[in-house]
PDBML (XML) file of the C-alpha atoms, coordinates in Angstrom:
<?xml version="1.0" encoding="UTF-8" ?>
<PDBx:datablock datablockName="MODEL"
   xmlns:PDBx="http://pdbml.pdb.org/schema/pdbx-v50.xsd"
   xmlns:xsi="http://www.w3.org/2001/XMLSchema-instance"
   xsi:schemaLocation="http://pdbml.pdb.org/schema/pdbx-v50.xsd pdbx-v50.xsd">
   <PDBx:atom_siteCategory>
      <PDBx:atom_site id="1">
         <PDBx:B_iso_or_equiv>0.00</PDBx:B_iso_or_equiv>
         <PDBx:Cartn_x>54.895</PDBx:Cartn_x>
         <PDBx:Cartn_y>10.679</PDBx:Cartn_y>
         <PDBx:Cartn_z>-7.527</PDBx:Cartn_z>
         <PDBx:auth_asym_id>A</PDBx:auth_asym_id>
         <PDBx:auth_atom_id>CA</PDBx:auth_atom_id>
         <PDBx:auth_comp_id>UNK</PDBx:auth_comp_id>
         <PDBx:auth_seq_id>1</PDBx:auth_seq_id>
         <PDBx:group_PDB>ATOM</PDBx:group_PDB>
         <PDBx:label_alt_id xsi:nil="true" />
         <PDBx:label_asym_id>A</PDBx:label_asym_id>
         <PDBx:label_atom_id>CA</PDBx:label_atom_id>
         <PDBx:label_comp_id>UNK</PDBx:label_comp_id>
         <PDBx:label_entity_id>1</PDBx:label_entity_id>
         <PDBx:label_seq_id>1</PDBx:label_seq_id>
         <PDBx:occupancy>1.00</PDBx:occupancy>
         <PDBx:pdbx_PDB_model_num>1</PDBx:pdbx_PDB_model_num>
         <PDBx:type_symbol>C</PDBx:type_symbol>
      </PDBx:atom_site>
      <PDBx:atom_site id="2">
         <PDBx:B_iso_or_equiv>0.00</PDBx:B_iso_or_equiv>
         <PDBx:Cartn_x>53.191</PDBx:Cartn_x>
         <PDBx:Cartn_y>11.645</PDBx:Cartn_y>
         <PDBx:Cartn_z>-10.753</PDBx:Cartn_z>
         <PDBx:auth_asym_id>A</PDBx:auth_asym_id>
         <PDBx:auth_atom_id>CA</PDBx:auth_atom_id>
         <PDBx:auth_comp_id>UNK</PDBx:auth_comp_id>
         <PDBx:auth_seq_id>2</PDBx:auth_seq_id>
         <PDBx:group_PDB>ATOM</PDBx:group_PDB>
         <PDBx:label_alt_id xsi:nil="true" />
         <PDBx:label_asym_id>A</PDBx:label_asym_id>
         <PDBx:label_atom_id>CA</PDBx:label_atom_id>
         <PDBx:label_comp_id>UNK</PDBx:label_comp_id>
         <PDBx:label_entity_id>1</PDBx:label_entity_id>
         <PDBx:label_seq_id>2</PDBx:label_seq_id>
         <PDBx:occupancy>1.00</PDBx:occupancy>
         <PDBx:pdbx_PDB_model_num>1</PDBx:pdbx_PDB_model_num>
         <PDBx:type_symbol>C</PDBx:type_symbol>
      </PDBx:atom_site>
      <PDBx:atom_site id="3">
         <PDBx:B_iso_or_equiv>0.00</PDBx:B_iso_or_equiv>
         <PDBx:Cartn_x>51.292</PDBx:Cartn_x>
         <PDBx:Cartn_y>14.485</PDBx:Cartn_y>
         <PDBx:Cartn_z>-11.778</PDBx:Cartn_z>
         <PDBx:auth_asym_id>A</PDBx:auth_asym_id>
         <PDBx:auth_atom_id>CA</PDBx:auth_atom_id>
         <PDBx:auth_comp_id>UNK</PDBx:auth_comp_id>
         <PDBx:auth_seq_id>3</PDBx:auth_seq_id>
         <PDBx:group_PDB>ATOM</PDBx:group_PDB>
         <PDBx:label_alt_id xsi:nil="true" />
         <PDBx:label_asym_id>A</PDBx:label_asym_id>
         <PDBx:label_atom_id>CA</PDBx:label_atom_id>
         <PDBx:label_comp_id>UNK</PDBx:label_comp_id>
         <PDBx:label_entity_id>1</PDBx:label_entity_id>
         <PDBx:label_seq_id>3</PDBx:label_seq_id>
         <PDBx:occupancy>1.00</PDBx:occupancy>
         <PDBx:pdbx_PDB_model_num>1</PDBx:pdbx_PDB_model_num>
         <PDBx:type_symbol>C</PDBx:type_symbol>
      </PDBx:atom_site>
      <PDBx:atom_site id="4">
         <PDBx:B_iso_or_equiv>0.00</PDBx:B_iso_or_equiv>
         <PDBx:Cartn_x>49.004</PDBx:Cartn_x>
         <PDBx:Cartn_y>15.102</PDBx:Cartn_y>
         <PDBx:Cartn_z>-14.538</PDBx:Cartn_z>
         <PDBx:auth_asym_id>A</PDBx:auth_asym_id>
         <PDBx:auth_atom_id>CA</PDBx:auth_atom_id>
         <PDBx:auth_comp_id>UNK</PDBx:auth_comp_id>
         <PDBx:auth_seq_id>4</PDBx:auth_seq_id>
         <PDBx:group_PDB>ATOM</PDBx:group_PDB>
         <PDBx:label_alt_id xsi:nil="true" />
         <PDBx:label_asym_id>A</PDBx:label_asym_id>
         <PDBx:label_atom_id>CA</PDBx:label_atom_id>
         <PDBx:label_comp_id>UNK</PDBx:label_comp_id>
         <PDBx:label_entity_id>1</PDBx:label_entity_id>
         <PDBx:label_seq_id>4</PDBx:label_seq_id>
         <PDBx:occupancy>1.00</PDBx:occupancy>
         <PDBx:pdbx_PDB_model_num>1</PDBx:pdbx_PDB_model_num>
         <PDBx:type_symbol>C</PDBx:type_symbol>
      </PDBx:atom_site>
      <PDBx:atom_site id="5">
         <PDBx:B_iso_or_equiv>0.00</PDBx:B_iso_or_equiv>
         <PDBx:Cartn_x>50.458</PDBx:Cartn_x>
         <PDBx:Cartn_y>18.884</PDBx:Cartn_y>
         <PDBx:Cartn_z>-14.970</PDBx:Cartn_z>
         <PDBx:auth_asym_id>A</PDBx:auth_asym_id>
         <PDBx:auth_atom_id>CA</PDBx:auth_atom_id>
         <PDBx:auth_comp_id>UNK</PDBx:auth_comp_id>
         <PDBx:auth_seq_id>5</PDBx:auth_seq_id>
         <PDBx:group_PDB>ATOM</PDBx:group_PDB>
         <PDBx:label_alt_id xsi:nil="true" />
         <PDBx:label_asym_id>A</PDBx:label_asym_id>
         <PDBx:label_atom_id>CA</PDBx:label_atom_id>
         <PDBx:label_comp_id>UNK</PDBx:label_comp_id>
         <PDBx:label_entity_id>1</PDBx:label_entity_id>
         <PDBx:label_seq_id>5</PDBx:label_seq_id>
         <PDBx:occupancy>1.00</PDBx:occupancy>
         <PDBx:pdbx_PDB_model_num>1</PDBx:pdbx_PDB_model_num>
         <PDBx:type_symbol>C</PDBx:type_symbol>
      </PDBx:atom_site>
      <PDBx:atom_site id="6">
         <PDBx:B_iso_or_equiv>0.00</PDBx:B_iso_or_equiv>
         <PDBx:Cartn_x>52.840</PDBx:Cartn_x>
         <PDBx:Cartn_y>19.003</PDBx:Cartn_y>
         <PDBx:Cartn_z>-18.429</PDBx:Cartn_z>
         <PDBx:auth_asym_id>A</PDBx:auth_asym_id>
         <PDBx:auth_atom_id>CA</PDBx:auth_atom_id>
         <PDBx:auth_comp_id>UNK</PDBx:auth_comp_id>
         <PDBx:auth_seq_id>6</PDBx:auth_seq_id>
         <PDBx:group_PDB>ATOM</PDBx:group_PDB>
         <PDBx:label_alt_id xsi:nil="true" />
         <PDBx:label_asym_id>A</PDBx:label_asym_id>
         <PDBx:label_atom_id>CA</PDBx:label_atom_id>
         <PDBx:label_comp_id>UNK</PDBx:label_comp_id>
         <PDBx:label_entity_id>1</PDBx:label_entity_id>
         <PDBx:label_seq_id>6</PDBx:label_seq_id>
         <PDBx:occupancy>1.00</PDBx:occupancy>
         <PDBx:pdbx_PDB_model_num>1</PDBx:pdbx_PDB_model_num>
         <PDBx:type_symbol>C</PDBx:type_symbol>
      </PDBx:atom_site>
      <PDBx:atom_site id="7">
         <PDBx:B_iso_or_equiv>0.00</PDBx:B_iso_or_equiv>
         <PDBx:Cartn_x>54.607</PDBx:Cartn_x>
         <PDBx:Cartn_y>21.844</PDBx:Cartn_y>
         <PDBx:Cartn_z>-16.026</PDBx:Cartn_z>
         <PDBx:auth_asym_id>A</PDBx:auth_asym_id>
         <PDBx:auth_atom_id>CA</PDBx:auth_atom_id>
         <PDBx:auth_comp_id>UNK</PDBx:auth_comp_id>
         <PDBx:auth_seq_id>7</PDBx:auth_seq_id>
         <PDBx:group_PDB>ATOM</PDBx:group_PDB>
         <PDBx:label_alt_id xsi:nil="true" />
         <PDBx:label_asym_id>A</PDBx:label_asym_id>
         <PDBx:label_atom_id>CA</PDBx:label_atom_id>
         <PDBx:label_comp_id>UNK</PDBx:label_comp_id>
         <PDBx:label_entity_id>1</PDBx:label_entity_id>
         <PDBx:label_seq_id>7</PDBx:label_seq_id>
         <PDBx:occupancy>1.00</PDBx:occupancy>
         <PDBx:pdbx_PDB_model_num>1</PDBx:pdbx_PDB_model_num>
         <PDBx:type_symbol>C</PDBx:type_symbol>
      </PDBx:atom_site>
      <PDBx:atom_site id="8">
         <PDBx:B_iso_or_equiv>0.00</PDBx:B_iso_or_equiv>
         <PDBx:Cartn_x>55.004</PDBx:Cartn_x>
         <PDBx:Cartn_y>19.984</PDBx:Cartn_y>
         <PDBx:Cartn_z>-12.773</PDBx:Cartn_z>
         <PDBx:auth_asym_id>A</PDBx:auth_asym_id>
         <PDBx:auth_atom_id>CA</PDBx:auth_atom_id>
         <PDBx:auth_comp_id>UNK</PDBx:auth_comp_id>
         <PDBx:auth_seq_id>8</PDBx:auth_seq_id>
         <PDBx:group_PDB>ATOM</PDBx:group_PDB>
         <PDBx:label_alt_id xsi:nil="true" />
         <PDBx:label_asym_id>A</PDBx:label_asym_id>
         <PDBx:label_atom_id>CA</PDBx:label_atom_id>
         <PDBx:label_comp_id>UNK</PDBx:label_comp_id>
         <PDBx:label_entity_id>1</PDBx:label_entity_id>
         <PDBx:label_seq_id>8</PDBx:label_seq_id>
         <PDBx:occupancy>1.00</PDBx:occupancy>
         <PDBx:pdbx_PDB_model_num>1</PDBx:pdbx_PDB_model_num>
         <PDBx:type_symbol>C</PDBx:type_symbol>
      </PDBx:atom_site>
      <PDBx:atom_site id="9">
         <PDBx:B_iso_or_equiv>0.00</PDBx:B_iso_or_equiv>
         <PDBx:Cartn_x>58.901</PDBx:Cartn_x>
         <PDBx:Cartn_y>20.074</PDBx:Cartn_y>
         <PDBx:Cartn_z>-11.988</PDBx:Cartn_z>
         <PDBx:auth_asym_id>A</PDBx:auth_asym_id>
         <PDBx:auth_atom_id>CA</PDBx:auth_atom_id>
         <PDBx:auth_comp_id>UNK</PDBx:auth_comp_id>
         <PDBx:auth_seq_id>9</PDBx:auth_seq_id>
         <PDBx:group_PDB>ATOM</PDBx:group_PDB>
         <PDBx:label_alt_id xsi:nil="true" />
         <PDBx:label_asym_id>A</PDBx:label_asym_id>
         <PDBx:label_atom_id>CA</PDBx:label_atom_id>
         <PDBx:label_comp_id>UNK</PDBx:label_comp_id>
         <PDBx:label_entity_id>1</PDBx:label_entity_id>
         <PDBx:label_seq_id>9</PDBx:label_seq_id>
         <PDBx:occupancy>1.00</PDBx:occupancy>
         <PDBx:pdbx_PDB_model_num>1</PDBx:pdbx_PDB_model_num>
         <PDBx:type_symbol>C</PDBx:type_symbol>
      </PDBx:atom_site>
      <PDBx:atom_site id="10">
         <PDBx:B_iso_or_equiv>0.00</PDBx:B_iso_or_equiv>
         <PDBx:Cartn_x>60.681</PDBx:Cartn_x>
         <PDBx:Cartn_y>20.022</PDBx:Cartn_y>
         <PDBx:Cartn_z>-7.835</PDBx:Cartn_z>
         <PDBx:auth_asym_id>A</PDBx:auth_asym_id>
         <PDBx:auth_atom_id>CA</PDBx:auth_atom_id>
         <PDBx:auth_comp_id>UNK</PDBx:auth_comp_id>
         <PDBx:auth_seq_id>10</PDBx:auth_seq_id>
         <PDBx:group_PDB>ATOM</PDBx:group_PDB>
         <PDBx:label_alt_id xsi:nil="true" />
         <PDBx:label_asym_id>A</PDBx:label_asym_id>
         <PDBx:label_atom_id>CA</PDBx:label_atom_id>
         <PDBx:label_comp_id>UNK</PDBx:label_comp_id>
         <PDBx:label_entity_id>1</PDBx:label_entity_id>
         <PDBx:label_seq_id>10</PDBx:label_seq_id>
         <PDBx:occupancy>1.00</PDBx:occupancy>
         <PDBx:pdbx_PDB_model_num>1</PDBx:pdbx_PDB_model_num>
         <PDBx:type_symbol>C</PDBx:type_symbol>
      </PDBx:atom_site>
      <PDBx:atom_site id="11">
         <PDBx:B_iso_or_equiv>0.00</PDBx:B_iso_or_equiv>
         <PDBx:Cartn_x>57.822</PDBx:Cartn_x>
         <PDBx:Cartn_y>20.922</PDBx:Cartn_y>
         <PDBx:Cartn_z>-5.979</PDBx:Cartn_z>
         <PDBx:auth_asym_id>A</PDBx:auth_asym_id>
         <PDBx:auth_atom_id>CA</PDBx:auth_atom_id>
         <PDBx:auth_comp_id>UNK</PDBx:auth_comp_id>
         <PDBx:auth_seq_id>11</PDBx:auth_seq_id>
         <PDBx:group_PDB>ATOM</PDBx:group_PDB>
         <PDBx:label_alt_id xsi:nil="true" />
         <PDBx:label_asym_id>A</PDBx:label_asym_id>
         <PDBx:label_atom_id>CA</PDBx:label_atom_id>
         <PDBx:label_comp_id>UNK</PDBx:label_comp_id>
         <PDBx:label_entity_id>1</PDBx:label_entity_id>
         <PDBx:label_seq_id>11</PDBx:label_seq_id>
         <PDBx:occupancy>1.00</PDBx:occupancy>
         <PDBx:pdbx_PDB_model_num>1</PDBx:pdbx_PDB_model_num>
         <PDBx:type_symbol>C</PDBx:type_symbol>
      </PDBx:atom_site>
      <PDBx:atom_site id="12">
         <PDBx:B_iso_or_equiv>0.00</PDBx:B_iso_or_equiv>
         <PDBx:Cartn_x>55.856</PDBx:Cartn_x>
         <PDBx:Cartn_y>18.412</PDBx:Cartn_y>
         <PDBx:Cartn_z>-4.247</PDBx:Cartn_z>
         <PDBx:auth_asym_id>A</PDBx:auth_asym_id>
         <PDBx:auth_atom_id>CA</PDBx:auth_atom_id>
         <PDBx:auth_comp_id>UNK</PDBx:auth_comp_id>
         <PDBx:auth_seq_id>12</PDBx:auth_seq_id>
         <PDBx:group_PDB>ATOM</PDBx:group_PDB>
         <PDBx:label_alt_id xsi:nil="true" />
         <PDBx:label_asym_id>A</PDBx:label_asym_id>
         <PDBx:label_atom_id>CA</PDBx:label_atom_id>
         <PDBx:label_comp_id>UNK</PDBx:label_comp_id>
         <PDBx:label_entity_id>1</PDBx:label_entity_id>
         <PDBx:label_seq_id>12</PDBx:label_seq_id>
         <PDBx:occupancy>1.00</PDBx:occupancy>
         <PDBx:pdbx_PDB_model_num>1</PDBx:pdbx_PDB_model_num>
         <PDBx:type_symbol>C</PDBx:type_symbol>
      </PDBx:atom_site>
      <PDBx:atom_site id="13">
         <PDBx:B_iso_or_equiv>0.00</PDBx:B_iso_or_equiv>
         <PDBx:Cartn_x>52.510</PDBx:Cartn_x>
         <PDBx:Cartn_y>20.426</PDBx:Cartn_y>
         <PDBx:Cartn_z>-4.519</PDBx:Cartn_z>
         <PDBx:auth_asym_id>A</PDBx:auth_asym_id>
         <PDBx:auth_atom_id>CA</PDBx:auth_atom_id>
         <PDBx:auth_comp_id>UNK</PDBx:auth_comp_id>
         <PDBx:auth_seq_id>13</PDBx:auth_seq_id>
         <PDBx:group_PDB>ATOM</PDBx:group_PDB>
         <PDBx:label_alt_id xsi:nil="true" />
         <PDBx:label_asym_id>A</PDBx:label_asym_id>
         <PDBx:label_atom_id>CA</PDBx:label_atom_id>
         <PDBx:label_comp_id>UNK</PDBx:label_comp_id>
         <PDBx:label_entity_id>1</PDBx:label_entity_id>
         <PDBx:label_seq_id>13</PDBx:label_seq_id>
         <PDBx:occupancy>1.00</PDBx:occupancy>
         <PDBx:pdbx_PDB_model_num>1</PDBx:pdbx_PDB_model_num>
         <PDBx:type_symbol>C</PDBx:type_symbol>
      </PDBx:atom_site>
      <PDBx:atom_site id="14">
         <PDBx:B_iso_or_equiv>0.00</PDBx:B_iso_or_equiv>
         <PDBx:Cartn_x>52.663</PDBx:Cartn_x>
         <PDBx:Cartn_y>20.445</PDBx:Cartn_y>
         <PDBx:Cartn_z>-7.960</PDBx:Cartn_z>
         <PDBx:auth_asym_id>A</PDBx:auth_asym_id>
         <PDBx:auth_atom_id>CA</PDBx:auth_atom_id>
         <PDBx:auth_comp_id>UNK</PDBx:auth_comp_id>
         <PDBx:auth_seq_id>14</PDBx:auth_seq_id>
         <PDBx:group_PDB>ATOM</PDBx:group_PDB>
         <PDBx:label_alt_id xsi:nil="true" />
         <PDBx:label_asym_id>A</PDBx:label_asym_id>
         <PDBx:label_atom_id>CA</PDBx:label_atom_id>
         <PDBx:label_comp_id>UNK</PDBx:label_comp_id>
         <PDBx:label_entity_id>1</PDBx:label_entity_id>
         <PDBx:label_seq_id>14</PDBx:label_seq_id>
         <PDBx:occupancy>1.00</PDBx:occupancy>
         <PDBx:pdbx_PDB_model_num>1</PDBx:pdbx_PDB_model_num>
         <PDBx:type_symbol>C</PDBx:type_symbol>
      </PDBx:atom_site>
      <PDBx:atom_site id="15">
         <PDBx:B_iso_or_equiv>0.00</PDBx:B_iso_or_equiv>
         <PDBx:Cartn_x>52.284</PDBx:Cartn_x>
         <PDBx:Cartn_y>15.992</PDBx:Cartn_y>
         <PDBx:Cartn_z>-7.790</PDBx:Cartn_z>
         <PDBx:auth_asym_id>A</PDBx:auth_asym_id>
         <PDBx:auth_atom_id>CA</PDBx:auth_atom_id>
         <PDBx:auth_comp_id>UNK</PDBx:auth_comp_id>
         <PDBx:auth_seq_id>15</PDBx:auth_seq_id>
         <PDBx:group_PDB>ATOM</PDBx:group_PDB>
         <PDBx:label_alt_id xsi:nil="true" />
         <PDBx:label_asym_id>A</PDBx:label_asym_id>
         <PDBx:label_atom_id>CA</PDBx:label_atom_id>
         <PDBx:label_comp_id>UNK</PDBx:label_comp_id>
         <PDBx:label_entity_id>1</PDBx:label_entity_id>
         <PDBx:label_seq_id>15</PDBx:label_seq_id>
         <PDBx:occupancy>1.00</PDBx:occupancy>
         <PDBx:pdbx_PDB_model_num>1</PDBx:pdbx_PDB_model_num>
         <PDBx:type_symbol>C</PDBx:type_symbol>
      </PDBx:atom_site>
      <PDBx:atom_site id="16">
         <PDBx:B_iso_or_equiv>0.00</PDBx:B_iso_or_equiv>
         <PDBx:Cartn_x>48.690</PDBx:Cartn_x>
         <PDBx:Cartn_y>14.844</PDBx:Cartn_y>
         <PDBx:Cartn_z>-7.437</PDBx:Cartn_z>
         <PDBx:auth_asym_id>A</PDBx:auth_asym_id>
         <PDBx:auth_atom_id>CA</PDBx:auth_atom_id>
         <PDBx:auth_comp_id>UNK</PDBx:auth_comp_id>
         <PDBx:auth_seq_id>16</PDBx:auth_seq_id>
         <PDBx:group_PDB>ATOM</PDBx:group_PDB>
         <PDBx:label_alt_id xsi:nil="true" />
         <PDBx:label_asym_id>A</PDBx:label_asym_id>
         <PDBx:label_atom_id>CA</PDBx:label_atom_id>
         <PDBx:label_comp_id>UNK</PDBx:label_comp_id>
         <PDBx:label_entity_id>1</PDBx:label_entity_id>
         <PDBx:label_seq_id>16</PDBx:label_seq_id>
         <PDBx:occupancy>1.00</PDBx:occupancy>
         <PDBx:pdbx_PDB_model_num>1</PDBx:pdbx_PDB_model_num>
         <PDBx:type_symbol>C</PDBx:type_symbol>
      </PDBx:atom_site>
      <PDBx:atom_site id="17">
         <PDBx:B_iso_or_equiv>0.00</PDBx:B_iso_or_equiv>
         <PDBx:Cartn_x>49.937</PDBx:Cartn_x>
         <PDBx:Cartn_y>10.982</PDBx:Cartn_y>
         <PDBx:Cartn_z>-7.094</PDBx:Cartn_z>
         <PDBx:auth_asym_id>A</PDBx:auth_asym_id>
         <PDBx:auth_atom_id>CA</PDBx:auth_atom_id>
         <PDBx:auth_comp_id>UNK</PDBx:auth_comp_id>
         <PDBx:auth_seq_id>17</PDBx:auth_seq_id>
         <PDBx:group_PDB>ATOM</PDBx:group_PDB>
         <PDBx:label_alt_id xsi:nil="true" />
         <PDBx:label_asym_id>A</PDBx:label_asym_id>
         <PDBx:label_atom_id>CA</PDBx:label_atom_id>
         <PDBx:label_comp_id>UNK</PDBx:label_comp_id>
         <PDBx:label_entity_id>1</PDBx:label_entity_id>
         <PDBx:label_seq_id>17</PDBx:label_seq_id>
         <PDBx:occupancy>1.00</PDBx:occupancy>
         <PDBx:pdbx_PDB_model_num>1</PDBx:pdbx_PDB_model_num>
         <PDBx:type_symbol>C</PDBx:type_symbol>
      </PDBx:atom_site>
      <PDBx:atom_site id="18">
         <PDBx:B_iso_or_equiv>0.00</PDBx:B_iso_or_equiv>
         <PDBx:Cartn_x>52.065</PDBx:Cartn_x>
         <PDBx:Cartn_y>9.320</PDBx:Cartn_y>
         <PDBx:Cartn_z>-4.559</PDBx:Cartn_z>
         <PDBx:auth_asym_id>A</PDBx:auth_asym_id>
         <PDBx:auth_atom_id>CA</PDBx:auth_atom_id>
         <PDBx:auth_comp_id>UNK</PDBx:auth_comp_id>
         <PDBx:auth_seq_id>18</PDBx:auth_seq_id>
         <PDBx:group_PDB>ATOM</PDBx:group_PDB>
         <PDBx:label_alt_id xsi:nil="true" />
         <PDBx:label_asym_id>A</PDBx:label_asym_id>
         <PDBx:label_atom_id>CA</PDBx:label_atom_id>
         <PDBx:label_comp_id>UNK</PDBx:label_comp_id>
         <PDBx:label_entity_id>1</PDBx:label_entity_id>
         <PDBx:label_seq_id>18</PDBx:label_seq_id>
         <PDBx:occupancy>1.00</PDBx:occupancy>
         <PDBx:pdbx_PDB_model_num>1</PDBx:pdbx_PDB_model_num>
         <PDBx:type_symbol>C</PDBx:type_symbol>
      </PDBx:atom_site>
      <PDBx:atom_site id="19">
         <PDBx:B_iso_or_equiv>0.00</PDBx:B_iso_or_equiv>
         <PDBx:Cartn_x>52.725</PDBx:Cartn_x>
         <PDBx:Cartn_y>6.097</PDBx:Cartn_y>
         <PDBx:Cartn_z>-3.717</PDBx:Cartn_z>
         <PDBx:auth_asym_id>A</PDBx:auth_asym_id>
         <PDBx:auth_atom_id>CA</PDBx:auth_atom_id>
         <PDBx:auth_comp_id>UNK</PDBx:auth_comp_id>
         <PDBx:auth_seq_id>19</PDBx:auth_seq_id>
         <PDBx:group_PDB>ATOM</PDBx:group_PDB>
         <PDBx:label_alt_id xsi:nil="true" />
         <PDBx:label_asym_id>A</PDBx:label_asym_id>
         <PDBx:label_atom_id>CA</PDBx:label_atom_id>
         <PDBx:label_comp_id>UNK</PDBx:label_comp_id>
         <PDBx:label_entity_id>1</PDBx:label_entity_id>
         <PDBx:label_seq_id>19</PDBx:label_seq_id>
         <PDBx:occupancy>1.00</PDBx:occupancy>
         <PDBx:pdbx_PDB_model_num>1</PDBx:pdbx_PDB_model_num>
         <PDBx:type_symbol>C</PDBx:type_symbol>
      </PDBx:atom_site>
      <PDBx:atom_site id="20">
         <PDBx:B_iso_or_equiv>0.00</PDBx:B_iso_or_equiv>
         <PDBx:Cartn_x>52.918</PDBx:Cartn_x>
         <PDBx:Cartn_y>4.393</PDBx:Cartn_y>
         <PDBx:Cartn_z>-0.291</PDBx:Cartn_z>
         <PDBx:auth_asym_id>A</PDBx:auth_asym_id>
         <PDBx:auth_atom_id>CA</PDBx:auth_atom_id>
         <PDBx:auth_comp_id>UNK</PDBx:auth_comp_id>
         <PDBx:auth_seq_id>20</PDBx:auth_seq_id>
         <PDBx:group_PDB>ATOM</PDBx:group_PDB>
         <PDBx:label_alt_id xsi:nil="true" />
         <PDBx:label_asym_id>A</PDBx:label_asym_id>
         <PDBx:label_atom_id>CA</PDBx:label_atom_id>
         <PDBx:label_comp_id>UNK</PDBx:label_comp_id>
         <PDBx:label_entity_id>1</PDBx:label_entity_id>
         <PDBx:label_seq_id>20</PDBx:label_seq_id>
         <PDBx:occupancy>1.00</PDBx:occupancy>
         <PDBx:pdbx_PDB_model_num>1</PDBx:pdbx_PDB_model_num>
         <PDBx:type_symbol>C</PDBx:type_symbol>
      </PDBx:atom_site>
      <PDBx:atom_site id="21">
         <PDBx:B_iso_or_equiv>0.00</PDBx:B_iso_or_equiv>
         <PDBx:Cartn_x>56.403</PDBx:Cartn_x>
         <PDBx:Cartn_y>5.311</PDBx:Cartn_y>
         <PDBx:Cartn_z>0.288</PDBx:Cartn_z>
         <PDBx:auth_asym_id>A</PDBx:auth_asym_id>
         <PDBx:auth_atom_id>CA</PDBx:auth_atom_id>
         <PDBx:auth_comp_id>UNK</PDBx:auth_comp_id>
         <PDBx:auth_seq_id>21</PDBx:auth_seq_id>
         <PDBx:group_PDB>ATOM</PDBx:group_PDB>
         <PDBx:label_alt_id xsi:nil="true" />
         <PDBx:label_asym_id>A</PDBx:label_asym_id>
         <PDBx:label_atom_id>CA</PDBx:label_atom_id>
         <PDBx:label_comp_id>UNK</PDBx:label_comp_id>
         <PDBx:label_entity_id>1</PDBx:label_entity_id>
         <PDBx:label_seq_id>21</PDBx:label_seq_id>
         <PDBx:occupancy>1.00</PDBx:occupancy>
         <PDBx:pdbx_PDB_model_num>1</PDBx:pdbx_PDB_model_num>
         <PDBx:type_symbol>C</PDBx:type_symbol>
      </PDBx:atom_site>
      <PDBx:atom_site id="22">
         <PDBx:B_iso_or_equiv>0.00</PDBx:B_iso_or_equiv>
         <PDBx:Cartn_x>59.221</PDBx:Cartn_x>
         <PDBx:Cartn_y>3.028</PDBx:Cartn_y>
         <PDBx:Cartn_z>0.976</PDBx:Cartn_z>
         <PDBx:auth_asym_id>A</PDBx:auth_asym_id>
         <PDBx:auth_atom_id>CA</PDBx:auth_atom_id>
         <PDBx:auth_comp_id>UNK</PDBx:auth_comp_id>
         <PDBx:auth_seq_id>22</PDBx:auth_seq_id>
         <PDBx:group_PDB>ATOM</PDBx:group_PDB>
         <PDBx:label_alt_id xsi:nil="true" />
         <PDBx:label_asym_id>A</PDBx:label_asym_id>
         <PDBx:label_atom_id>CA</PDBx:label_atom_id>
         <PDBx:label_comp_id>UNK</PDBx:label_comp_id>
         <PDBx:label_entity_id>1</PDBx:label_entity_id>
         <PDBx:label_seq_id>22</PDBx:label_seq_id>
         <PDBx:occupancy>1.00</PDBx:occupancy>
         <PDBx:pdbx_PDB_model_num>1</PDBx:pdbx_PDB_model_num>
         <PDBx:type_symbol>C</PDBx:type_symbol>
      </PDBx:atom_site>
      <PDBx:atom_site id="23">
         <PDBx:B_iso_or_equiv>0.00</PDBx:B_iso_or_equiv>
         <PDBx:Cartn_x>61.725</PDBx:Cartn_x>
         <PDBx:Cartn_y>3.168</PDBx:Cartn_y>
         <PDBx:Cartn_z>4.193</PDBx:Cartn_z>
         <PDBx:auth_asym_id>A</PDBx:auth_asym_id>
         <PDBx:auth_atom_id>CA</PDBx:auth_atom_id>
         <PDBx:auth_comp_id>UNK</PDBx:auth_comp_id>
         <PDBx:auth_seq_id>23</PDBx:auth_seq_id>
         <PDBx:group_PDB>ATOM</PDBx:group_PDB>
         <PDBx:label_alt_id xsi:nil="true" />
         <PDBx:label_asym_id>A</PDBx:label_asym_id>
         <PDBx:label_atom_id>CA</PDBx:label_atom_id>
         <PDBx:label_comp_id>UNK</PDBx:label_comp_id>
         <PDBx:label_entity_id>1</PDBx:label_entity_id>
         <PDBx:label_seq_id>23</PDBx:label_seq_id>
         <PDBx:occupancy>1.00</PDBx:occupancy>
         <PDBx:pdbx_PDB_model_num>1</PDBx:pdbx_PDB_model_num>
         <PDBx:type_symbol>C</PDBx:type_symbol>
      </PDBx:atom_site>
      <PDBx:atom_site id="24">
         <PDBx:B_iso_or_equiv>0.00</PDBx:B_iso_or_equiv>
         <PDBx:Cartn_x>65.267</PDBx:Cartn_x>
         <PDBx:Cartn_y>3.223</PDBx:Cartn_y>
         <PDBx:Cartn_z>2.857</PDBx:Cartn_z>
         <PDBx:auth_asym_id>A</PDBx:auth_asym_id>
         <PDBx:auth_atom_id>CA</PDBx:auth_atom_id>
         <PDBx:auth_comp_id>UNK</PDBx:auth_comp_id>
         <PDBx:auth_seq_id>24</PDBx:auth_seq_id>
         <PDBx:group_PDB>ATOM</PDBx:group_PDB>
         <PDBx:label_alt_id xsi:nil="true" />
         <PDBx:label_asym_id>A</PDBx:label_asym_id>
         <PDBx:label_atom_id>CA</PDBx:label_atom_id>
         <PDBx:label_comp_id>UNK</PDBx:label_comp_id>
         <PDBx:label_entity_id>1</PDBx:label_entity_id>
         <PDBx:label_seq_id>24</PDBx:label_seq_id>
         <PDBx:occupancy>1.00</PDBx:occupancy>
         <PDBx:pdbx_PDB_model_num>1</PDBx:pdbx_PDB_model_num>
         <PDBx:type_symbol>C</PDBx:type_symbol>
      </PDBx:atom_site>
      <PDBx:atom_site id="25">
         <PDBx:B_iso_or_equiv>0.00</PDBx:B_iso_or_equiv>
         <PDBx:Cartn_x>67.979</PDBx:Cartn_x>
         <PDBx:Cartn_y>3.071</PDBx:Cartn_y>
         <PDBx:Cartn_z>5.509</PDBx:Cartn_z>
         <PDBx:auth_asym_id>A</PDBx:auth_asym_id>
         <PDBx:auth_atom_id>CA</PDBx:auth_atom_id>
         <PDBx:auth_comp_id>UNK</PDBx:auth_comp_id>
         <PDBx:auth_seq_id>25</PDBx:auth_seq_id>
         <PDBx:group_PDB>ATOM</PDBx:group_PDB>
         <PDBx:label_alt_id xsi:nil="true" />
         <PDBx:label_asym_id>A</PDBx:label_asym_id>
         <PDBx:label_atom_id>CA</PDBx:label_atom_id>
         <PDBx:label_comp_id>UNK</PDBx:label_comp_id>
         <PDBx:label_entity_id>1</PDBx:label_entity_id>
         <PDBx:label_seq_id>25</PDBx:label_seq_id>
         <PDBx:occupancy>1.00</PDBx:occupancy>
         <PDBx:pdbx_PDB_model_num>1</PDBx:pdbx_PDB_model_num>
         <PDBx:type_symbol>C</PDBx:type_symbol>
      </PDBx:atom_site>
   </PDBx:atom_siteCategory>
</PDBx:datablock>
């Protein structure tokens, strides 16, 4: 995830970009 927010930290809402996601198992 990225975010374009200097403040963005744990939170997921606070990530405007997300990859695909990847299955680890």
């Amino acid at each position: 995830a990225a975010s374009s927010q200097s403040t963005a930290t744990l939170s997921d809402d606070e990530y405007q970009y997300w990859g695909q996601g990847t299955q680890i198992t």
